[in-house]
Protein backbone atom coordinates (compact mmCIF):
# COMPACT_ATOMS: atom_id res chain seq x y z
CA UNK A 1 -12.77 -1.33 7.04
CA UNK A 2 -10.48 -3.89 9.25
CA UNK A 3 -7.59 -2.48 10.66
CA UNK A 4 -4.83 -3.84 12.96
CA UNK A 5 -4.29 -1.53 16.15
CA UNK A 6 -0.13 -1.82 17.35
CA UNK A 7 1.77 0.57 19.69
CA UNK A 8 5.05 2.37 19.30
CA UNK A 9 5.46 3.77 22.91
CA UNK A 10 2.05 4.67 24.09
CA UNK A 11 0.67 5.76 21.31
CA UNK A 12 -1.70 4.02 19.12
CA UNK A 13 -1.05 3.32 15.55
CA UNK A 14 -3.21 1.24 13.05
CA UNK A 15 -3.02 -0.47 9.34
CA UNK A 16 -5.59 -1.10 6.63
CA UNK A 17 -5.43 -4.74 7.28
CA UNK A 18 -6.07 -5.88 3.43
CA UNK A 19 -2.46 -4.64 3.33
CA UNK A 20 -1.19 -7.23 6.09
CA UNK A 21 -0.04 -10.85 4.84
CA UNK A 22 0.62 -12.05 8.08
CA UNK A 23 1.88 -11.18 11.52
CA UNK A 24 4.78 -13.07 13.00
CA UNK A 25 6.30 -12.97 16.20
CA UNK A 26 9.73 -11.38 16.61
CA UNK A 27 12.52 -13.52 14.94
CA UNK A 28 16.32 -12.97 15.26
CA UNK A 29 16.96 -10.43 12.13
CA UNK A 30 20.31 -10.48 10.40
CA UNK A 31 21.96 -6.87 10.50
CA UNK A 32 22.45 -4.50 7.97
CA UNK A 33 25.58 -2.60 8.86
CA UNK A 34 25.45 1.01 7.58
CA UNK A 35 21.63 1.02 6.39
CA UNK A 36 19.87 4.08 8.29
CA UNK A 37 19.27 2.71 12.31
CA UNK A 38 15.26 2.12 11.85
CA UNK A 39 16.01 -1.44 9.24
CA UNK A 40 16.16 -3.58 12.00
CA UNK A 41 17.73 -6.16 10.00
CA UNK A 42 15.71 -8.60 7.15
CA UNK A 43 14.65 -12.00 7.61
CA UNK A 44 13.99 -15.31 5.52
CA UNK A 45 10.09 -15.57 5.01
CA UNK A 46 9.19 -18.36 3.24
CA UNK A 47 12.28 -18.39 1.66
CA UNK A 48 12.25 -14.43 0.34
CA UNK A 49 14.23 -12.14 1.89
CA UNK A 50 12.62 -9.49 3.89
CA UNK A 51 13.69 -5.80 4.92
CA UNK A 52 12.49 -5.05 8.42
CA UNK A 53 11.65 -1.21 9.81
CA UNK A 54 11.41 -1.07 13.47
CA UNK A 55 8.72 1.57 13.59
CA UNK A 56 9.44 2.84 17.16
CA UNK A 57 13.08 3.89 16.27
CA UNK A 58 12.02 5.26 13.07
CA UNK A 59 9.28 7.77 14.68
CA UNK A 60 10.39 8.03 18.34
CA UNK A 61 14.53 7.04 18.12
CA UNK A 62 14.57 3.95 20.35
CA UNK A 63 14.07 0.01 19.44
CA UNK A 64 11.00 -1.97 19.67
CA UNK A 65 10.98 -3.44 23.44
CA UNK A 66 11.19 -6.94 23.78
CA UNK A 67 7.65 -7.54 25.09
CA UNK A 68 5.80 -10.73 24.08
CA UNK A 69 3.47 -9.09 22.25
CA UNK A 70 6.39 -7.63 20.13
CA UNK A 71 5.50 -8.51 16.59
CA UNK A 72 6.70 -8.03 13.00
CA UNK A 73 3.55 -7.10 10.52
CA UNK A 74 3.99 -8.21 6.97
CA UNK A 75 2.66 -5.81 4.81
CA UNK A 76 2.44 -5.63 1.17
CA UNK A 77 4.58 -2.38 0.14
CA UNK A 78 4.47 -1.36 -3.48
CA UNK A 79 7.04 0.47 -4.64
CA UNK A 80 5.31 2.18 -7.82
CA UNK A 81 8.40 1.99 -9.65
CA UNK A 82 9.93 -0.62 -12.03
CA UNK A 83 13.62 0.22 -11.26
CA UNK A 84 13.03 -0.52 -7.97
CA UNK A 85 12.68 -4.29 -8.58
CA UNK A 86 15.97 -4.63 -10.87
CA UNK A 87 19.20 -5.13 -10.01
CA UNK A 88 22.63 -6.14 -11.50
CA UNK A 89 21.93 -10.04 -11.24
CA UNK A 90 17.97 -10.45 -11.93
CA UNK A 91 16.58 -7.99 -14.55
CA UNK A 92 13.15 -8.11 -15.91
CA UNK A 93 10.74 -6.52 -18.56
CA UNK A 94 8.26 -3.92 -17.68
CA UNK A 95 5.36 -6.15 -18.88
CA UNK A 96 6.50 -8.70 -16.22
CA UNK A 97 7.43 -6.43 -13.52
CA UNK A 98 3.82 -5.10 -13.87
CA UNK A 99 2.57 -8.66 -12.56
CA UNK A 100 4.75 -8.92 -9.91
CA UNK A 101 3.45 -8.69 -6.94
CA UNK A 102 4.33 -6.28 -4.29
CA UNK A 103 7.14 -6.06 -1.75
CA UNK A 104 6.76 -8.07 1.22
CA UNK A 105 7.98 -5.43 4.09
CA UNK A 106 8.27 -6.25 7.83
CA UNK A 107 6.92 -3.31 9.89
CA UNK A 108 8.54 -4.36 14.08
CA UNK A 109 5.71 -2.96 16.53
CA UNK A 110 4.60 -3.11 20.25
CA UNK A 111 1.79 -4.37 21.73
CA UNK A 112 0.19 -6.29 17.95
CA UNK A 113 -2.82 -8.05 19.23
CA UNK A 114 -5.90 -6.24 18.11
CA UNK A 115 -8.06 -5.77 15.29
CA UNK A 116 -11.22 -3.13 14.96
CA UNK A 117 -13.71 -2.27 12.02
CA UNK A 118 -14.17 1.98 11.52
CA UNK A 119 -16.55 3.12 8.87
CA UNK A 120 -14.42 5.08 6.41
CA UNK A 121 -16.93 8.06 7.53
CA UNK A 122 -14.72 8.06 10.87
CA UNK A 123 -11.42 8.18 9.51
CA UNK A 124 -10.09 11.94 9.56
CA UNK A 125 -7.85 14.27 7.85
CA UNK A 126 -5.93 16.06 10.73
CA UNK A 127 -4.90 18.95 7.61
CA UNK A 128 -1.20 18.70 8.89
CA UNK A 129 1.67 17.56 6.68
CA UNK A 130 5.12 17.17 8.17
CA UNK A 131 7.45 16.61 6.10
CA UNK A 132 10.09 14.39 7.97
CA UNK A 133 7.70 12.02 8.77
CA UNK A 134 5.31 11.57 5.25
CA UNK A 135 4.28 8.04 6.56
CA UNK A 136 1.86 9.59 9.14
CA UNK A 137 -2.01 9.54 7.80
CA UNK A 138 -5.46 10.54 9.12
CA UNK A 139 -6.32 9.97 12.53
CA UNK A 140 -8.99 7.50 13.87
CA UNK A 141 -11.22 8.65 17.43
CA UNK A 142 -12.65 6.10 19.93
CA UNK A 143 -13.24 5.92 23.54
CA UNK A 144 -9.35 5.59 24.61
CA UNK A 145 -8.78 8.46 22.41
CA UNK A 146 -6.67 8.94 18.77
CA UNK A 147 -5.60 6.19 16.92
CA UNK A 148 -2.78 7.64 14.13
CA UNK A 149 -3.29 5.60 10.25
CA UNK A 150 0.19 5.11 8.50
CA UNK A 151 0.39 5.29 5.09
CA UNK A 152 2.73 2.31 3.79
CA UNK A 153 3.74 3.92 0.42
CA UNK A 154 5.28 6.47 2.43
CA UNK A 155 7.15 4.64 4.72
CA UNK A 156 10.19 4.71 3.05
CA UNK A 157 12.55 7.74 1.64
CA UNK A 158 12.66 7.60 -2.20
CA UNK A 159 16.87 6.86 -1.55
CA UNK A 160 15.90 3.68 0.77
CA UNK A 161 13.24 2.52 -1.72
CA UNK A 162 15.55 2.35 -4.44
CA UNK A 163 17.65 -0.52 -2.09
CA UNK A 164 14.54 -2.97 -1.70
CA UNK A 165 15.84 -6.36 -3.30
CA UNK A 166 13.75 -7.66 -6.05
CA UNK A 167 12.45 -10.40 -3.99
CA UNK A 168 12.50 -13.79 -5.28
CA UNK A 169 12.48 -17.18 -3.71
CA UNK A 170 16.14 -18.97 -3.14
């Protein structure tokens, strides 16, 4: 499998790349005053609106640096949940929230400029859970050492799922 290799820090992180829809360079976010301090801000892509995590304040507590090779990784997030995709002004059936496709998420990283293929055979279960942080999947070896897997669908608390926008182009 393809993944994309990013840093938070020094530490290594990757992503299933068939979950990636493209990789952007930092753009100016607008803020979200009062959402929890990781949602950077959210962004017009292609005219849908798009919530952005910075991923080294939501596992180490301080913002992405502003390095060049800062990025924002679109990822396809899906929510498994049809509430999560109405709100007060656009409301749809189940049958056609079932073809909708996913969120669009923006995932803020260090350091986005690699790519490497793993067998699925060297992809492994460390056997710890921690609760606080549910986002935080198997662990990858190489020569440099561990590479940590997140698992999108746990990115998000159920309570900050619930606020994703149903996104639809303006």
């Amino acid at each position: 499998m393809l993944m994309l290799l990013f840093y938070i820090k020094n530490d290594r992180y990757a992503l299933e790349s068939k979950r990636v829809v493209e990789v952007v360079p930092k753009v100016v976010l607008k803020t979200l005053h009062h959402a929890p301090d990781y949602i950077a801000g959210v962004f017009n892509y292609r005219n849908r609106l798009v919530p952005v995590i910075d991923l080294c304040r939501l596992i180490h507590g301080t913002p992405c640096r502003p390095l060049f090779s800062s990025r924002i990784i679109l990822v396809n997030y899906d929510c498994n949940d049809n509430s999560l995709t109405e709100s007060r002004y656009h409301t749809q059936t189940q049958e056609a929230n079932a073809s909708q496709p996913s969120h669009i998420l923006g995932l803020m990283a260090e350091r986005v400029t690699d790519t490497f293929r793993k067998q699925e055979t060297e992809v492994f279960v460390t056997g710890i859970k921690v609760d606080t942080a549910p986002y935080l999947g198997e662990m990858i070896n190489d020569a440099q050492g561990m590479i940590q897997c997140l698992q999108l669908d746990n990115i998000l608390p159920e309570r900050e799922r619930i606020l994703l926008p149903q996104q639809q182009s303006y």
